[in-house]
Protein backbone atom coordinates (compact mmCIF):
# COMPACT_ATOMS: atom_id res chain seq x y z
CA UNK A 1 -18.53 34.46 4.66
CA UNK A 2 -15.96 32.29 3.32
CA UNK A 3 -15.08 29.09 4.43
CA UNK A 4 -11.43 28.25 4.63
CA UNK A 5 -11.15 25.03 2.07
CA UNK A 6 -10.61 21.62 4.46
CA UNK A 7 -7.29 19.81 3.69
CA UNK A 8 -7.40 16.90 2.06
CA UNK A 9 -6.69 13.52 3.54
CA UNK A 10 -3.81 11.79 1.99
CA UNK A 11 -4.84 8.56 0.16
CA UNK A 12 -2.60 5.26 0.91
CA UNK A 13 -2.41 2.46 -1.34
CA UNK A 14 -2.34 -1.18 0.41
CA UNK A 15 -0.07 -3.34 -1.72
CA UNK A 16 1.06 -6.84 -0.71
CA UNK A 17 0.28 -10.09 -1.93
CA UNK A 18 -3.19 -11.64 -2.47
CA UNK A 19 -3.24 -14.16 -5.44
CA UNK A 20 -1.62 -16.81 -3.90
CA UNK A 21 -2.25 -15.53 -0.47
CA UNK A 22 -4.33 -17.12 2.19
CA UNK A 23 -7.56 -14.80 2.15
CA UNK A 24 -7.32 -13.94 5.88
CA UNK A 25 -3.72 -13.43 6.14
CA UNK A 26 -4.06 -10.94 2.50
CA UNK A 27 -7.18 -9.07 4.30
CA UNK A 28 -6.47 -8.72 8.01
CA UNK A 29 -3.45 -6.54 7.66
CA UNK A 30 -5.46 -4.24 5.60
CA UNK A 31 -8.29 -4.06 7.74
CA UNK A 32 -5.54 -3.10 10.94
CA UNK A 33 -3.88 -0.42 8.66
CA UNK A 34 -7.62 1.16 7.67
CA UNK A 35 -8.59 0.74 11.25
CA UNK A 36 -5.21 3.01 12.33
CA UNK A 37 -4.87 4.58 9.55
CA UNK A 38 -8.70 5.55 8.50
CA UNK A 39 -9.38 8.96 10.50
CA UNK A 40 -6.80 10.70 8.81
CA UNK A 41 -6.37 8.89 5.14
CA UNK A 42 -8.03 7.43 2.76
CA UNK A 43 -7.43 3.84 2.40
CA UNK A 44 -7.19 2.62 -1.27
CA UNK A 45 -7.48 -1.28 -0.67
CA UNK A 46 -7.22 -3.33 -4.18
CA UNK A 47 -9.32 -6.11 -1.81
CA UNK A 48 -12.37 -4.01 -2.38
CA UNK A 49 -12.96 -5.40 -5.67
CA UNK A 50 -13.65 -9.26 -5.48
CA UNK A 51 -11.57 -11.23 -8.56
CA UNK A 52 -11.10 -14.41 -6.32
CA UNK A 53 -11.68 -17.35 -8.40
CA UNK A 54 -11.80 -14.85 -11.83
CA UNK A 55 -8.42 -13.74 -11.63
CA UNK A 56 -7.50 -15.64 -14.77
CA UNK A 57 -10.35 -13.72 -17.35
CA UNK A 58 -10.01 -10.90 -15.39
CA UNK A 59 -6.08 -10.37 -15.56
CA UNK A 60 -6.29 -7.06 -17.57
CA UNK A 61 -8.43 -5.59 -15.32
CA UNK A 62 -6.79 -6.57 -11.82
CA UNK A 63 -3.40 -4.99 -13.38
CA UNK A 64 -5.54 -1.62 -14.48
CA UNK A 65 -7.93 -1.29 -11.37
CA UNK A 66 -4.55 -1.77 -8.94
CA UNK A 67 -2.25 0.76 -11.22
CA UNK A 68 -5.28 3.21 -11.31
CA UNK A 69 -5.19 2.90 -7.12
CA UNK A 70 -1.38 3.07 -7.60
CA UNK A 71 -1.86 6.36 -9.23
CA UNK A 72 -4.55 7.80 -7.49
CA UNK A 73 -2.21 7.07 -4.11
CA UNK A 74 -0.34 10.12 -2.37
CA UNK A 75 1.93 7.50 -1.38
CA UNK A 76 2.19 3.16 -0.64
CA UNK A 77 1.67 0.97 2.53
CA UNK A 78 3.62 -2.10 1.19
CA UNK A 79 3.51 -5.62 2.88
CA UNK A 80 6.37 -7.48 1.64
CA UNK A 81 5.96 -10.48 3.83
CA UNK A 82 7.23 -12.36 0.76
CA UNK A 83 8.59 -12.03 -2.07
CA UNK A 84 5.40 -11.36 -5.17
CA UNK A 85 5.74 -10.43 -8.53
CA UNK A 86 2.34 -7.77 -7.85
CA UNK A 87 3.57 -6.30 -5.03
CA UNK A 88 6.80 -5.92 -6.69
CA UNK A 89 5.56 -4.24 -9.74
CA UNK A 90 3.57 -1.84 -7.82
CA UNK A 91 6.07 -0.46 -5.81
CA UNK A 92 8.60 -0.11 -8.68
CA UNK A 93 5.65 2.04 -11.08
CA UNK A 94 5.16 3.94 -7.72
CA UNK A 95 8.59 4.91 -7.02
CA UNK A 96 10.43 4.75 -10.16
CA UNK A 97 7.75 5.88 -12.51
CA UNK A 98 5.48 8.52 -10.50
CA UNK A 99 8.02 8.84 -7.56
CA UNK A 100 5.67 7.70 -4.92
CA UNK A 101 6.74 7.53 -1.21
CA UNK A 102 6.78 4.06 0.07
CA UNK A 103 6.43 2.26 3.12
CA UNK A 104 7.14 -1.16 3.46
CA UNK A 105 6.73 -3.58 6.55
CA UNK A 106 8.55 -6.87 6.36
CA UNK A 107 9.90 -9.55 8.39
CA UNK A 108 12.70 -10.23 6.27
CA UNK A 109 15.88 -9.06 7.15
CA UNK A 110 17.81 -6.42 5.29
CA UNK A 111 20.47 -9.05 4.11
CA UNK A 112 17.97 -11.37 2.83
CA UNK A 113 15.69 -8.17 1.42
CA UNK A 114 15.55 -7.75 -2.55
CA UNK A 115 17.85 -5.40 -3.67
CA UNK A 116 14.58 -3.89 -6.04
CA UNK A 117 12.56 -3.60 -3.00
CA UNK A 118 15.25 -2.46 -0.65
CA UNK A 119 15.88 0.13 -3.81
CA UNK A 120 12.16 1.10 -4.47
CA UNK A 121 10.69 1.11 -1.44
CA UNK A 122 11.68 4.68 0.59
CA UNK A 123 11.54 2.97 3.86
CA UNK A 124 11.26 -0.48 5.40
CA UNK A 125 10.23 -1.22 9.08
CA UNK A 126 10.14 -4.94 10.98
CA UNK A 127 6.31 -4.37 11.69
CA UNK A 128 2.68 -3.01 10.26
CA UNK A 129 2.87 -0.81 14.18
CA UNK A 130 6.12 0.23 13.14
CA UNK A 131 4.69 1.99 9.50
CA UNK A 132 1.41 2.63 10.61
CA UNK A 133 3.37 4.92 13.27
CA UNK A 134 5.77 6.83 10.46
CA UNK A 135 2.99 7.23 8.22
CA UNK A 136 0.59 9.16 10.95
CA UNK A 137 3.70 10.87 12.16
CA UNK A 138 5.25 11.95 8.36
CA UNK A 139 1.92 12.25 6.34
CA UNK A 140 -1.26 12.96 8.48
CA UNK A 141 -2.62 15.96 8.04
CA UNK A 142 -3.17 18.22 10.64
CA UNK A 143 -6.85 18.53 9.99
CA UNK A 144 -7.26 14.74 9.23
């Protein structure tokens, strides 16, 4: 007997700032989104790997590791609570250069968004409920 082959689960990057980000406020909106988001996708989180205090020698490697993640992605959970030259950079290779969807919470207005990120990013919401709640409604699969 043959088994039917089991779907896989999307994989979602989590960009958004961390360098010069307060370590709580850079982690706990990842750990909501893999908590919501974690029985039907697979959570890419650049936090996983611990540079903090060696991002300076380990530059090259940050940049590779994260654009790796970028690449293995089916598509971006963006938190662009601010404006950040990483964040921005990811969602630009994503969208412009592998034509990633992307999903971007923010509590910047439109008027005062970025024209790059309003450009680059394929959706932006007011909240992290909001895009947690498009992403399980436009991308989980039914399997999950």
């Amino acid at each position: 007997m043959t088994r039917e082959p089991q779907p896989t689960r999307p994989r979602v990057y989590l960009s958004g700032p961390i360098m010069d980000e307060q370590l709580t406020t850079a982690r706990t909106w990842r750990e909501l989104a893999c908590a919501e988001l974690g029985d039907r996708f697979v959570l890419l989180d650049p936090m996983r790997r611990n540079f903090r205090d060696r991002e300076f020698d380990s530059a090259n490697e940050i940049v590779e590791f994260d654009l790796q993640d970028v690449r293995d992605a089916d598509l971006l959970l963006v938190n662009y609570n601010r404006p950040s030259i990483g964040t921005a950079m990811e969602v630009f290779y994503a969208a412009h250069d592998l034509g990633k969807f992307v999903v971007a919470f923010s509590p910047i207005t439109f008027r005062d968004c970025s024209p790059w990120m309003v450009r680059y990013c394929t959706k932006i919401l007011p909240s992290l409920g909001e895009a947690i709640a498009y992403i399980r409604r436009h991308f989980a699969t039914a399997a999950g």
